[in-house]
N, C-alpha and C. Protein backbone atom coordinates (compact mmCIF):
# COMPACT_ATOMS: atom_id res chain seq x y z
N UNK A 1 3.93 -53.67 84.80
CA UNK A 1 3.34 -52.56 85.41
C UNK A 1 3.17 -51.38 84.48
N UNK A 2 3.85 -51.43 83.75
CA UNK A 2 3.45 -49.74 82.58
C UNK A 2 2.58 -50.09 81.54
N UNK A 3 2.04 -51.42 81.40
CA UNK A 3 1.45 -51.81 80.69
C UNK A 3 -0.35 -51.18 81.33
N UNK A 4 -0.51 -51.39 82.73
CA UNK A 4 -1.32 -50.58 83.98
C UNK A 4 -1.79 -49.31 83.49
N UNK A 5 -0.39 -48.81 83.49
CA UNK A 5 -0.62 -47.83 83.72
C UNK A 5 -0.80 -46.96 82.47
N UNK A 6 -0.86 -47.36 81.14
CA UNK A 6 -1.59 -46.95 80.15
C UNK A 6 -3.28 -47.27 80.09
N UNK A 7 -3.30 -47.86 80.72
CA UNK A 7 -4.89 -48.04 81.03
C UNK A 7 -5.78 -47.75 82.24
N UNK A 8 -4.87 -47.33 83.09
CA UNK A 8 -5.29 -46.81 83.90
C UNK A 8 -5.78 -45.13 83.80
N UNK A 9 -4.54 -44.90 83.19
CA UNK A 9 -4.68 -43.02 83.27
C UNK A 9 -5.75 -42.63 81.76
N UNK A 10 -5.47 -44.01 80.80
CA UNK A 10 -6.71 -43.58 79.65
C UNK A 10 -5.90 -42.74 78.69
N UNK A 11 -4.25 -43.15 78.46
CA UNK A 11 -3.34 -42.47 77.18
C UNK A 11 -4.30 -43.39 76.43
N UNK A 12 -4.00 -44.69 76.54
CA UNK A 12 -4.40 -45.68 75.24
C UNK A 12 -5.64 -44.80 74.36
N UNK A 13 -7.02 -44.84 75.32
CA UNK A 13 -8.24 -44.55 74.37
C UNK A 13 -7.70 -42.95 74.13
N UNK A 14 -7.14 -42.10 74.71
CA UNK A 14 -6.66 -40.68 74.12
C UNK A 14 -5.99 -40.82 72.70
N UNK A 15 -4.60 -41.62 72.67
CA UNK A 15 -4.31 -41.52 71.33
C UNK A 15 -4.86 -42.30 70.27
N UNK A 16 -5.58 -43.57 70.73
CA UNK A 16 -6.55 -44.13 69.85
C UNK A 16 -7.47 -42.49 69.55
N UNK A 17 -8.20 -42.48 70.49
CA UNK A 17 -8.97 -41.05 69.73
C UNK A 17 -8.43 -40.17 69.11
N UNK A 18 -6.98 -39.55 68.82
CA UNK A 18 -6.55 -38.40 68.50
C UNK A 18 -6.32 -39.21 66.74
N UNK A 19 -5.88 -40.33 66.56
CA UNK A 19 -5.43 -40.97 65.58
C UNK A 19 -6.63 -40.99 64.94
N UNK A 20 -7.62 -41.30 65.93
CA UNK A 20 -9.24 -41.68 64.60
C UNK A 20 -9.95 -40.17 63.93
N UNK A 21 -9.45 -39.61 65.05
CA UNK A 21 -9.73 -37.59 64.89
C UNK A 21 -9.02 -37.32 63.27
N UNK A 22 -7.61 -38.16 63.63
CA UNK A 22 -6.42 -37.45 62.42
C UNK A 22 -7.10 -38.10 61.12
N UNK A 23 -7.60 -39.37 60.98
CA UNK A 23 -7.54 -40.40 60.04
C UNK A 23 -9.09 -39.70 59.53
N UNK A 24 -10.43 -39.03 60.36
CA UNK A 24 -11.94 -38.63 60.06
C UNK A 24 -11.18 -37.81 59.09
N UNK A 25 -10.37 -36.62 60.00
CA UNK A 25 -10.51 -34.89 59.60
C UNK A 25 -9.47 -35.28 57.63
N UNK A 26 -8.82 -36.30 58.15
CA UNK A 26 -8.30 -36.74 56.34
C UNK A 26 -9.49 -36.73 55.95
N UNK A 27 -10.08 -37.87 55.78
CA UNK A 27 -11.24 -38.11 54.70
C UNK A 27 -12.40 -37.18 54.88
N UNK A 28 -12.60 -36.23 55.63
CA UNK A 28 -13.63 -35.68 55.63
C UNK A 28 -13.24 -33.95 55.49
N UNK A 29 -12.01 -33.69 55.40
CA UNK A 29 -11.32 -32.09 55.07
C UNK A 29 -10.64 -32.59 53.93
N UNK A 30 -9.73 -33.02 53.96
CA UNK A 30 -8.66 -33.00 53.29
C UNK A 30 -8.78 -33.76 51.68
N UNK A 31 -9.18 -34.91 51.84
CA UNK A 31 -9.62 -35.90 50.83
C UNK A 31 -10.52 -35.06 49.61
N UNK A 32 -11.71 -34.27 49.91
CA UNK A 32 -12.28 -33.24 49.25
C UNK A 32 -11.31 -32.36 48.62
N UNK A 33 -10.11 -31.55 49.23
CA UNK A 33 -9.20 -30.69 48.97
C UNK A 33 -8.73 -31.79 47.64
N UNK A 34 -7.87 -32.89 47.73
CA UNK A 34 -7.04 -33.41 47.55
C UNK A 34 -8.01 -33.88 46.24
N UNK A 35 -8.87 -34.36 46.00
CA UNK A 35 -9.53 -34.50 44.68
C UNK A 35 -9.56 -33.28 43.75
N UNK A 36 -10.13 -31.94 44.64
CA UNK A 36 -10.04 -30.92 43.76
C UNK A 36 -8.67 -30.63 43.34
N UNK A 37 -7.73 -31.04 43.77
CA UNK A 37 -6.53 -30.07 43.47
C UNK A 37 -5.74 -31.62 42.17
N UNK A 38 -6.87 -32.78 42.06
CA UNK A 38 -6.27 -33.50 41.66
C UNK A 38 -7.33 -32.84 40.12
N UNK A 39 -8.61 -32.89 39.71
CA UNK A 39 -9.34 -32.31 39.25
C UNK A 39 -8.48 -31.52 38.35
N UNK A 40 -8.03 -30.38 39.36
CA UNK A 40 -7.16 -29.27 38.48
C UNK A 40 -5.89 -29.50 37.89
N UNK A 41 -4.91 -30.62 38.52
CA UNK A 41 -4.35 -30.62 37.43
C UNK A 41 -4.53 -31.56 36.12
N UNK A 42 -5.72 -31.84 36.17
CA UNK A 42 -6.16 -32.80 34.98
C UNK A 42 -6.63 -31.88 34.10
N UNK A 43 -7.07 -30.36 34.71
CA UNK A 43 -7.46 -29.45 33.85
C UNK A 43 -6.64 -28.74 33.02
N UNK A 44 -5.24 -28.29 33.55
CA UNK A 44 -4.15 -27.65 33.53
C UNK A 44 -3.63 -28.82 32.58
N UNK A 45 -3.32 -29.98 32.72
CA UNK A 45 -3.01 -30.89 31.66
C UNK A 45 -3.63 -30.68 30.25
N UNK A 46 -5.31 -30.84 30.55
CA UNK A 46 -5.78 -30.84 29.29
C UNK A 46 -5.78 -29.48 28.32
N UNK A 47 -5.27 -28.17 29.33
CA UNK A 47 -5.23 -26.84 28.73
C UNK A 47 -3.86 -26.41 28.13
N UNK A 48 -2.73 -27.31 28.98
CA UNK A 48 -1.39 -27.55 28.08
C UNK A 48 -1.84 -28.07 26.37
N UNK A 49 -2.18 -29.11 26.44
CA UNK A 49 -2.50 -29.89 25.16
C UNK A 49 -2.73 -29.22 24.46
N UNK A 50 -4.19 -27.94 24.73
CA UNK A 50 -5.00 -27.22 23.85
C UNK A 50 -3.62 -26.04 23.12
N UNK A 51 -3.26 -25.73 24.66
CA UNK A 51 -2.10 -24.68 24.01
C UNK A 51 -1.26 -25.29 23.15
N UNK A 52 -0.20 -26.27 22.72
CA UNK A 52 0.19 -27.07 22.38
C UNK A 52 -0.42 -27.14 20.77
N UNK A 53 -1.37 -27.49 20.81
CA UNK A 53 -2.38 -28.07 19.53
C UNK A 53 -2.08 -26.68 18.98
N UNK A 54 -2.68 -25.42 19.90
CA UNK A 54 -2.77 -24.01 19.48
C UNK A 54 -1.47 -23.28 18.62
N UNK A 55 -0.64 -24.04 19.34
CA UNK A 55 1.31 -23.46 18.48
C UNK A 55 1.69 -24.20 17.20
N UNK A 56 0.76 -25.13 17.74
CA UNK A 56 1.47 -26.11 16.37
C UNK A 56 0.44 -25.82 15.60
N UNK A 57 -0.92 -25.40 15.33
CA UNK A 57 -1.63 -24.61 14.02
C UNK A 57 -1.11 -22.98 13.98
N UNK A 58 -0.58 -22.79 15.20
CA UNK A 58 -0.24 -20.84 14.46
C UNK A 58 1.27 -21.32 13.87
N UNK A 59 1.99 -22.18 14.08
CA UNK A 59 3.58 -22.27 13.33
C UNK A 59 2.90 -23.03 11.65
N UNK A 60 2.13 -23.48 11.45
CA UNK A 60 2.00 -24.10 10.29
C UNK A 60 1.30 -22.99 9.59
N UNK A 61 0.66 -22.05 10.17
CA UNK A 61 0.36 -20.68 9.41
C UNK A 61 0.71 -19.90 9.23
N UNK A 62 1.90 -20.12 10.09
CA UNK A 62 2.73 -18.86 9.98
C UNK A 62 3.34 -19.30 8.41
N UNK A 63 3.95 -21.11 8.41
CA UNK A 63 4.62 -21.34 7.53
C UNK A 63 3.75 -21.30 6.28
N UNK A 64 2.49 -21.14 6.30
CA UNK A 64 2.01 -21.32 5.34
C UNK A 64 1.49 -20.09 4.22
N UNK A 65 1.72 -18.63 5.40
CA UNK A 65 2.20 -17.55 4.68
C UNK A 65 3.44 -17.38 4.30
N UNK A 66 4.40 -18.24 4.45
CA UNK A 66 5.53 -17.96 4.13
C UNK A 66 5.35 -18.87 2.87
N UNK A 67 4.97 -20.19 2.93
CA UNK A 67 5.09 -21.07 1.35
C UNK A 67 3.60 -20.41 0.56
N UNK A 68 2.73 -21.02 0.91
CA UNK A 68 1.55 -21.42 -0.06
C UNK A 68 0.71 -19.88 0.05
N UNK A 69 0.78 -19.45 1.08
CA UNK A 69 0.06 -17.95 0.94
C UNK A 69 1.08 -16.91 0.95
N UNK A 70 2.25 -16.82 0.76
CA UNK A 70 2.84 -15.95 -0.45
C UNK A 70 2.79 -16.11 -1.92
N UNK A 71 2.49 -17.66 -2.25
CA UNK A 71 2.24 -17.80 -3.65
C UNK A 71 1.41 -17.62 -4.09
N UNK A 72 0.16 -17.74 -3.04
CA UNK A 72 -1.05 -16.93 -3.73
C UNK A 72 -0.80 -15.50 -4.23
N UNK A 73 -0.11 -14.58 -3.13
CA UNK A 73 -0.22 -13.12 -3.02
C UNK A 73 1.06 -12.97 -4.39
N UNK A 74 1.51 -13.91 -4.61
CA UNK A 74 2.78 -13.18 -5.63
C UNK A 74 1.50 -13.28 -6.76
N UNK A 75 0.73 -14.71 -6.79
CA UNK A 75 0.19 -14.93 -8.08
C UNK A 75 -0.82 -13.64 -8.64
N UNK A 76 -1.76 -12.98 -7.36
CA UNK A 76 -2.55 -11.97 -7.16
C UNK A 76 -1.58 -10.69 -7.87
N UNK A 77 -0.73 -10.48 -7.24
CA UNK A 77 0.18 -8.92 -7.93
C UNK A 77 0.64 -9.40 -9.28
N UNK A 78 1.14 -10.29 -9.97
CA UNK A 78 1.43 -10.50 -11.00
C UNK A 78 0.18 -10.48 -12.13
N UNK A 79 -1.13 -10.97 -11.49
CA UNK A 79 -2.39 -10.88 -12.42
C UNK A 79 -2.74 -9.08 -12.28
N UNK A 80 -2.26 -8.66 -11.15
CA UNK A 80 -2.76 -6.94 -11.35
C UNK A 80 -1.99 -6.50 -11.93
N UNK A 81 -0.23 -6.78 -12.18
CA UNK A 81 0.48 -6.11 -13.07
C UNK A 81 0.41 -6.22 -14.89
N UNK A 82 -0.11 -7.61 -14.90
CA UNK A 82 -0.44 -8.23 -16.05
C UNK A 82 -1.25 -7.18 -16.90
N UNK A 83 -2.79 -7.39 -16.02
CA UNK A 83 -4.11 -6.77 -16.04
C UNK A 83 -4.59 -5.26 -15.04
N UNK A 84 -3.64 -4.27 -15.73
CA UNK A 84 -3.76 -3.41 -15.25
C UNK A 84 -5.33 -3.05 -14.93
N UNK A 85 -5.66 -1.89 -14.12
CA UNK A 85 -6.98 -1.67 -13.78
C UNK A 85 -7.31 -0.22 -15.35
N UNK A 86 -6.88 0.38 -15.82
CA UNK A 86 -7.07 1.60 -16.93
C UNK A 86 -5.87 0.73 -18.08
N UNK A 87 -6.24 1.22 -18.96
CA UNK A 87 -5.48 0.83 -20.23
C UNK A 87 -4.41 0.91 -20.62
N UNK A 88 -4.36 2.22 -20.25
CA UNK A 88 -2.38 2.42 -19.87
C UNK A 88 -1.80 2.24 -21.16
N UNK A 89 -2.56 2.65 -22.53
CA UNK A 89 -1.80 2.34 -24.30
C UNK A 89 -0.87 2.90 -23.80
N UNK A 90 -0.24 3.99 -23.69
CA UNK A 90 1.02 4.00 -23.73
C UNK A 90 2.02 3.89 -23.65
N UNK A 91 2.25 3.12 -22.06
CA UNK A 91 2.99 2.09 -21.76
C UNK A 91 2.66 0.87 -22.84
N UNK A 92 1.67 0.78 -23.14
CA UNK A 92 1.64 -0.61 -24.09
C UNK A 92 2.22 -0.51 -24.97
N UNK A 93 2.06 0.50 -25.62
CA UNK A 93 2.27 0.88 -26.91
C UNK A 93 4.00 1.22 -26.97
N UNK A 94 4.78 1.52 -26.10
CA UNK A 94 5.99 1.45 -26.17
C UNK A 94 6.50 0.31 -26.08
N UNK A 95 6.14 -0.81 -24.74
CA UNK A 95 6.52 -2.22 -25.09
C UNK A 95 6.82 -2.58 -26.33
N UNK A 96 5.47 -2.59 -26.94
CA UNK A 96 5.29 -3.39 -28.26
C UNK A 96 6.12 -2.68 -29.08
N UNK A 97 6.30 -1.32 -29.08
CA UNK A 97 7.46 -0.87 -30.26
C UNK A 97 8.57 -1.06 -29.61
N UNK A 98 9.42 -1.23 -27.98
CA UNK A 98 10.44 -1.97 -27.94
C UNK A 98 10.64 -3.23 -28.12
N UNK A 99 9.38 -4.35 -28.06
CA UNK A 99 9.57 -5.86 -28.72
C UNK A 99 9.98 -5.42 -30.17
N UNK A 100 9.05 -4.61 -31.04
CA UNK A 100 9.82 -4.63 -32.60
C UNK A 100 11.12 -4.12 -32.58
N UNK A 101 11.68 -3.23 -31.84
CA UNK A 101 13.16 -2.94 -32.31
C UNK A 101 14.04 -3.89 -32.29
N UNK A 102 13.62 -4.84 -30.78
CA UNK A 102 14.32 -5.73 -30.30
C UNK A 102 14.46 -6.79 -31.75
N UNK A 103 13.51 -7.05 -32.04
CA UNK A 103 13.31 -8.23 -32.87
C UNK A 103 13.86 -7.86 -34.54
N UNK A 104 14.41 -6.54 -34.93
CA UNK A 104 14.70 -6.00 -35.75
C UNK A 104 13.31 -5.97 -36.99
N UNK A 105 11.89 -5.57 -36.58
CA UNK A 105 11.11 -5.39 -37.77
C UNK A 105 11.11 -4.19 -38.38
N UNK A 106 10.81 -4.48 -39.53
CA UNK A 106 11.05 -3.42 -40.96
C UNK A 106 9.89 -3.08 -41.45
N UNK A 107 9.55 -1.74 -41.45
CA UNK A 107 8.03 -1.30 -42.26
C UNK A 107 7.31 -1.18 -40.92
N UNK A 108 7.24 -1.42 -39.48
CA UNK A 108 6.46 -1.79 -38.49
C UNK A 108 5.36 -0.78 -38.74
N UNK A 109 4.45 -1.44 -38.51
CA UNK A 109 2.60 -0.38 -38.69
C UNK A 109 1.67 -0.83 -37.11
N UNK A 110 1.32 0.01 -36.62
CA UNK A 110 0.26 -0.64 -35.61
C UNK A 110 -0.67 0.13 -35.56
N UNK A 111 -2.37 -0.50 -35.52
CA UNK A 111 -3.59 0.33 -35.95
C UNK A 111 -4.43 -0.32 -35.10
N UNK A 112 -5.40 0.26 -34.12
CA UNK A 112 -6.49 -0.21 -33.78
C UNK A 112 -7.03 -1.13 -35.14
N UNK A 113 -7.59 -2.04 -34.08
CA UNK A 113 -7.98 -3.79 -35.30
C UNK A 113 -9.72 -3.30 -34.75
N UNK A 114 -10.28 -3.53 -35.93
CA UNK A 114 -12.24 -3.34 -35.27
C UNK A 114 -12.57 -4.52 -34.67
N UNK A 115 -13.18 -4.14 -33.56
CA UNK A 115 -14.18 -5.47 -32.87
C UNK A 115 -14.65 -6.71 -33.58
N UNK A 116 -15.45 -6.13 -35.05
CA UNK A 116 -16.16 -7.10 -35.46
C UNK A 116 -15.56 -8.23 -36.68
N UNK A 117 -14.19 -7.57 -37.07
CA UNK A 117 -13.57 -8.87 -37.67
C UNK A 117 -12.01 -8.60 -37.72
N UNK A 118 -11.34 -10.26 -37.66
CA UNK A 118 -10.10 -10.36 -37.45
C UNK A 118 -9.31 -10.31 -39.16
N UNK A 119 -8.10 -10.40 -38.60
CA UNK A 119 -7.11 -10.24 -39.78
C UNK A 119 -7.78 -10.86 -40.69
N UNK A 120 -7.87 -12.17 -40.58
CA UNK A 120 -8.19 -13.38 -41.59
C UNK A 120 -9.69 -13.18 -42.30
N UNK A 121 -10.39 -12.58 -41.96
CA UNK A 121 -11.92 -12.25 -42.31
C UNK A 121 -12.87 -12.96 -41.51
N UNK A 122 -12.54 -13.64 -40.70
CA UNK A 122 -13.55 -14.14 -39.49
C UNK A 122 -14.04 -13.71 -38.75
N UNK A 123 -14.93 -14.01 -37.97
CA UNK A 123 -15.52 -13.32 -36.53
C UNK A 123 -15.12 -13.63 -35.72
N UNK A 124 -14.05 -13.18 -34.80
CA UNK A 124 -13.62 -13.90 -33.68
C UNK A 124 -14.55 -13.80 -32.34
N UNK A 125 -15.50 -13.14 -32.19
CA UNK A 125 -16.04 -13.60 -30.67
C UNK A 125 -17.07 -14.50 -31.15
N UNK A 126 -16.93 -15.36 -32.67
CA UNK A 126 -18.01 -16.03 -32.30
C UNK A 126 -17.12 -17.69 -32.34
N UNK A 127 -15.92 -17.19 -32.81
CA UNK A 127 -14.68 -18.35 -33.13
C UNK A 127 -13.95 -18.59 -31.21
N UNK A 128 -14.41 -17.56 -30.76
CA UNK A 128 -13.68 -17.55 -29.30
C UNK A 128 -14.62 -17.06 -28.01
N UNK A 129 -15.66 -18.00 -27.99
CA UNK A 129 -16.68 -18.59 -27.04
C UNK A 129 -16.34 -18.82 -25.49
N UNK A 130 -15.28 -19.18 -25.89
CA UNK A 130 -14.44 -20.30 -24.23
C UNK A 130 -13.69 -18.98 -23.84
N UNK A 131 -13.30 -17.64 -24.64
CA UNK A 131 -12.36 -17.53 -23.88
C UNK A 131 -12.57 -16.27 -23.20
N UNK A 132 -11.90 -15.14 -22.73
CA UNK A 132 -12.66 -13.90 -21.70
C UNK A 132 -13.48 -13.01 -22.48
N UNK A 133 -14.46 -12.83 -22.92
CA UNK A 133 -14.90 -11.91 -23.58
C UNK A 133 -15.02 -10.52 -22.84
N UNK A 134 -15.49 -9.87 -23.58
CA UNK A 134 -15.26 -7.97 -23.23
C UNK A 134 -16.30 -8.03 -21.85
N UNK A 135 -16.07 -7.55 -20.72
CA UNK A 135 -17.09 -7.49 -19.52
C UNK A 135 -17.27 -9.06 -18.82
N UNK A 136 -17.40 -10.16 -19.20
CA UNK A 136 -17.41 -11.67 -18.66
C UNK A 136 -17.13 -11.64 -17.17
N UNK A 137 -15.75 -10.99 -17.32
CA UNK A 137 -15.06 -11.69 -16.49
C UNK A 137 -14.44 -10.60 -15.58
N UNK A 138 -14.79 -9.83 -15.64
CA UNK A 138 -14.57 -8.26 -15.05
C UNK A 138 -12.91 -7.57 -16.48
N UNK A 139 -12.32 -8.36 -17.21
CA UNK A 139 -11.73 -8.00 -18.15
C UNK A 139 -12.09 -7.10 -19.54
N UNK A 140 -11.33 -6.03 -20.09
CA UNK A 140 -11.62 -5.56 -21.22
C UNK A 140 -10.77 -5.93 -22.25
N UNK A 141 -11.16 -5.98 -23.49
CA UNK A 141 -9.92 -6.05 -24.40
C UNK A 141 -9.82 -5.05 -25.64
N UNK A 142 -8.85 -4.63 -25.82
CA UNK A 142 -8.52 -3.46 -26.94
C UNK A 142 -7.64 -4.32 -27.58
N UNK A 143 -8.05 -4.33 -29.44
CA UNK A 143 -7.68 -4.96 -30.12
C UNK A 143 -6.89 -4.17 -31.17
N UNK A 144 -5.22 -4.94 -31.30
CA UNK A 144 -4.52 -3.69 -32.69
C UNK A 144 -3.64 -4.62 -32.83
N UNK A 145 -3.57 -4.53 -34.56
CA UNK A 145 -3.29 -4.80 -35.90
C UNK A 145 -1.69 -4.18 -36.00
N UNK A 146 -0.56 -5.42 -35.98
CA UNK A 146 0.54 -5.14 -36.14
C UNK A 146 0.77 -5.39 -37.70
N UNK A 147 1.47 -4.84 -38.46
CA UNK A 147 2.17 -5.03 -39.71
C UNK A 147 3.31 -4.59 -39.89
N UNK A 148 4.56 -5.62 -40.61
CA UNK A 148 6.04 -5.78 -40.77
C UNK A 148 6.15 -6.76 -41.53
N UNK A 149 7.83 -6.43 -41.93
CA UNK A 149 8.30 -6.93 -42.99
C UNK A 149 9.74 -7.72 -41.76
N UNK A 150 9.96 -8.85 -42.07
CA UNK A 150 11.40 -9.23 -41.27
C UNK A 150 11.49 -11.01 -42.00
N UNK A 151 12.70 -10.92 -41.15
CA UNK A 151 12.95 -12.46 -41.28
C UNK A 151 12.08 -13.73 -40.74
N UNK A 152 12.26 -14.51 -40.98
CA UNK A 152 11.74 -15.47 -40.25
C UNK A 152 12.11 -15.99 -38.63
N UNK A 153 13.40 -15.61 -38.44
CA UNK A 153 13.64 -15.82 -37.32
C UNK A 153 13.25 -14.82 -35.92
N UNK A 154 13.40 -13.32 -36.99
CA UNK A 154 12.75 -12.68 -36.13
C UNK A 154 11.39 -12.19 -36.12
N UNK A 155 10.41 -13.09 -36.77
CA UNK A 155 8.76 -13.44 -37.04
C UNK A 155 8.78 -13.93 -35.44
N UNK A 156 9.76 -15.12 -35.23
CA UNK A 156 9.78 -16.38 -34.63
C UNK A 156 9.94 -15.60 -33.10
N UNK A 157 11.20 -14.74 -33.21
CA UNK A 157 11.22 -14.23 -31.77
C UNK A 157 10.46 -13.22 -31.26
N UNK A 158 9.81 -12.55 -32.19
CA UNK A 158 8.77 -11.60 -32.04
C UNK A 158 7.77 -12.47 -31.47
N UNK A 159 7.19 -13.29 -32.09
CA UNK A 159 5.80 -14.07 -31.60
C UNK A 159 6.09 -14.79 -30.27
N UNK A 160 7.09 -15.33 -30.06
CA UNK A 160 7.59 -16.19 -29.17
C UNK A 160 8.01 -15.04 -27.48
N UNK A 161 8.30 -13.68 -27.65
CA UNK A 161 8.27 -12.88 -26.63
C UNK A 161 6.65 -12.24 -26.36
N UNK A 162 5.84 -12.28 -26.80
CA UNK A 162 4.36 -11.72 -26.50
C UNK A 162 4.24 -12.55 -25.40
N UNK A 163 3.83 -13.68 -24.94
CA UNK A 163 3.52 -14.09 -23.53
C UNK A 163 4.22 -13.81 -22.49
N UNK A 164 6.04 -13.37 -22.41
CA UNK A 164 6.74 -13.09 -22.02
C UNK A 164 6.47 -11.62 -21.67
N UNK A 165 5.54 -10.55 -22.20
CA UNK A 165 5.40 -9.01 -22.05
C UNK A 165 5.10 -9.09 -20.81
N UNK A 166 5.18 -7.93 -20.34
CA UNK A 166 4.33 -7.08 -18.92
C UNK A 166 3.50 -7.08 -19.14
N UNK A 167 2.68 -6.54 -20.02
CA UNK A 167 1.45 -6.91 -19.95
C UNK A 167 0.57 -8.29 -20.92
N UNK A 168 -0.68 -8.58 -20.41
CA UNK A 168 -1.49 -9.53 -20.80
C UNK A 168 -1.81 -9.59 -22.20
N UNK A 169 -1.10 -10.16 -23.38
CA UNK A 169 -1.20 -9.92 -24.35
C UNK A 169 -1.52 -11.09 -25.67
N UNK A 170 -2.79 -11.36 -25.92
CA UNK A 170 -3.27 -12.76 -26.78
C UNK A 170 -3.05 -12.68 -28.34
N UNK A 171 -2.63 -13.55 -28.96
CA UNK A 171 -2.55 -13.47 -30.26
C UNK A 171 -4.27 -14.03 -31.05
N UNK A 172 -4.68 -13.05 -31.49
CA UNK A 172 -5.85 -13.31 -32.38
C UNK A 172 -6.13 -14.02 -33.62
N UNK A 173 -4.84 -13.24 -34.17
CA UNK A 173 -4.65 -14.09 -35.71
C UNK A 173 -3.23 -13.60 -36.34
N UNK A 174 -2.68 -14.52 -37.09
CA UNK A 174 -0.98 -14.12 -37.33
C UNK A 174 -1.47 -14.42 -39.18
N UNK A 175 -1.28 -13.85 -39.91
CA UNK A 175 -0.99 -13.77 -41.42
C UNK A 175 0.06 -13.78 -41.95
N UNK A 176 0.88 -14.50 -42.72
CA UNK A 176 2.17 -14.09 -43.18
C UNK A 176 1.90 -14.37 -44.65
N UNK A 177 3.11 -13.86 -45.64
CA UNK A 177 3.01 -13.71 -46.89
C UNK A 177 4.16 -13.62 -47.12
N UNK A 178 5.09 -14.79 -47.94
CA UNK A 178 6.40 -14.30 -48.29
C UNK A 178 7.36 -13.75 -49.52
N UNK A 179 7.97 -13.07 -49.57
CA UNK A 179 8.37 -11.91 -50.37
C UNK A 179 9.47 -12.34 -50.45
N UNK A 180 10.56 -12.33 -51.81
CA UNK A 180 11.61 -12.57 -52.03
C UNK A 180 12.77 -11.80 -51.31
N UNK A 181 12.71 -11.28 -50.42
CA UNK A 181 13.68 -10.80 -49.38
C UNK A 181 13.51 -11.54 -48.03
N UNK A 182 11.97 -11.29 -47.70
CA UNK A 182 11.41 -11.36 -46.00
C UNK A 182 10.23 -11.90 -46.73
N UNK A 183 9.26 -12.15 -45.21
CA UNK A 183 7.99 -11.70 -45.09
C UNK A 183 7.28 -10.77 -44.75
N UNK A 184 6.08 -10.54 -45.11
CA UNK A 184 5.33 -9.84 -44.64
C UNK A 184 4.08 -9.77 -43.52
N UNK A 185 4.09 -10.16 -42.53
CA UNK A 185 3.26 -10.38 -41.67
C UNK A 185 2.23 -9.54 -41.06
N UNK A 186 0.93 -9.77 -40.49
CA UNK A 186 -0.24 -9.44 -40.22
C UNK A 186 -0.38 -10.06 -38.76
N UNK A 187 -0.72 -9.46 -37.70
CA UNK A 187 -0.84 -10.05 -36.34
C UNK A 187 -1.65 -9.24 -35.70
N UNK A 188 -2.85 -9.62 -35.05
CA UNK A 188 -3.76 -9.06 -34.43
C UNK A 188 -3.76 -9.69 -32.69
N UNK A 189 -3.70 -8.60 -32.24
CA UNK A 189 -3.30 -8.78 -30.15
C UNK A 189 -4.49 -8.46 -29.80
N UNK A 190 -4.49 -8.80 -28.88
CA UNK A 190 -5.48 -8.21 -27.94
C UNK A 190 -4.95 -7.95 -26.28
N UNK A 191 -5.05 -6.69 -25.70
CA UNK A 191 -4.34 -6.82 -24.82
C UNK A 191 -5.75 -6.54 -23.72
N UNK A 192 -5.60 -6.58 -22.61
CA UNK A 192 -6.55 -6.72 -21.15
C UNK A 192 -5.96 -5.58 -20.47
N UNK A 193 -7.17 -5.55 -19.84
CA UNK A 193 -7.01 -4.48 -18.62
C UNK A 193 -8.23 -4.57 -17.85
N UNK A 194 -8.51 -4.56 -16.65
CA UNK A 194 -9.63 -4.73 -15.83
C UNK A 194 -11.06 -3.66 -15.82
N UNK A 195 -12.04 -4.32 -15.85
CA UNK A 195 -13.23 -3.19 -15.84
C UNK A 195 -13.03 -2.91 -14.85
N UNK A 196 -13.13 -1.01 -14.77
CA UNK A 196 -13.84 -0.66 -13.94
C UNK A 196 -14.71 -0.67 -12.80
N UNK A 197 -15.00 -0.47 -11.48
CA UNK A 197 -15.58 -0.80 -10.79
C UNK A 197 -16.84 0.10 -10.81
């Protein structure tokens, strides 16, 4: 008898209908919702990643001002301290007479050397093609003629501290001549400093 009476009063086709109502309003409300919100987090996924990708190139730049682009910037200040921007002889010019004290030379002479020929009687800008000439390279060079009398060892440590200076300093031509005490040596530098802008 209660079997009747679900079909009589019409629960059956009511909750059949309320169930087919629940099961439409899914696929036809909700299902739409439920893709978009699936959509987004596929978006939110793929914008993690980007961020992600994004930390791991700003930490390798960061590190890379710390390794490889500080070594640029040390290499940069060391070529401007080298290659001053003005000539600055006087600072030069004391160096080089504290390298001779250091090195104990005797008789020391230093003279502007002329452009157009070296110690030895050659032409050096036509002997030194390859290397910065005056204006080339935005570099200048002022050329002077050392002369002394010393030992050999301290010929040796004299010549051997010039690359070692503060400033940018090339050997042109070295002359020696030896004398029953010492030698006598002849050395032509050339030191740099940046043109002008």
């Amino acid at each position: 008898m209660p079997a009747r009476w679900f079909k009589k009063e019409g629960i059956l086709p009511v909750a059949l209908g309320l169930a087919a109502l629940g099961v439409a309003s899914y696929f036809l409300l909700f299902a739409p919702e439920l893709r978009t919100i699936g959509s987004l987090r596929a978006e939110i996924a793929a914008k993690d990643a980007e961020v992600a990708e994004a930390m791991k190139l700003r930490t390798e730049v960061a590190q890379s001002r710390v390794g490889e682009g500080s070594l640029w910037e040390e290499r940069l200040r060391t070529w401007e301290r080298r290659v001053p921007s003005t000539p600055d002889t006087g600072h030069l010019l004391a160096e080089i007479g504290e390298m001779a004290v250091r090195h104990n030379l005797k008789l020391f002479g230093l003279t502007v050397a002329s452009a157009t020929g070296s110690a030895q009687g050659g032409d050096p800008t036509a002997a030194g093609t390859g290397a910065p000439a005056q204006g080339k390279e935005g570099a200048v060079e002022a050329r002077f003629r050392l002369t002394f009398r010393s030992t050999y060892r301290d010929l040796a440590g004299f010549l051997d501290g010039i690359p070692r200076a503060r400033r940018l300093l090339t050997i042109r031509s070295v002359s020696v001549k030896e004398k029953a005490d010492a030698m006598v040596a002849e050395i032509e530098l050339s030191a740099w400093h940046r043109r002008g802008r």
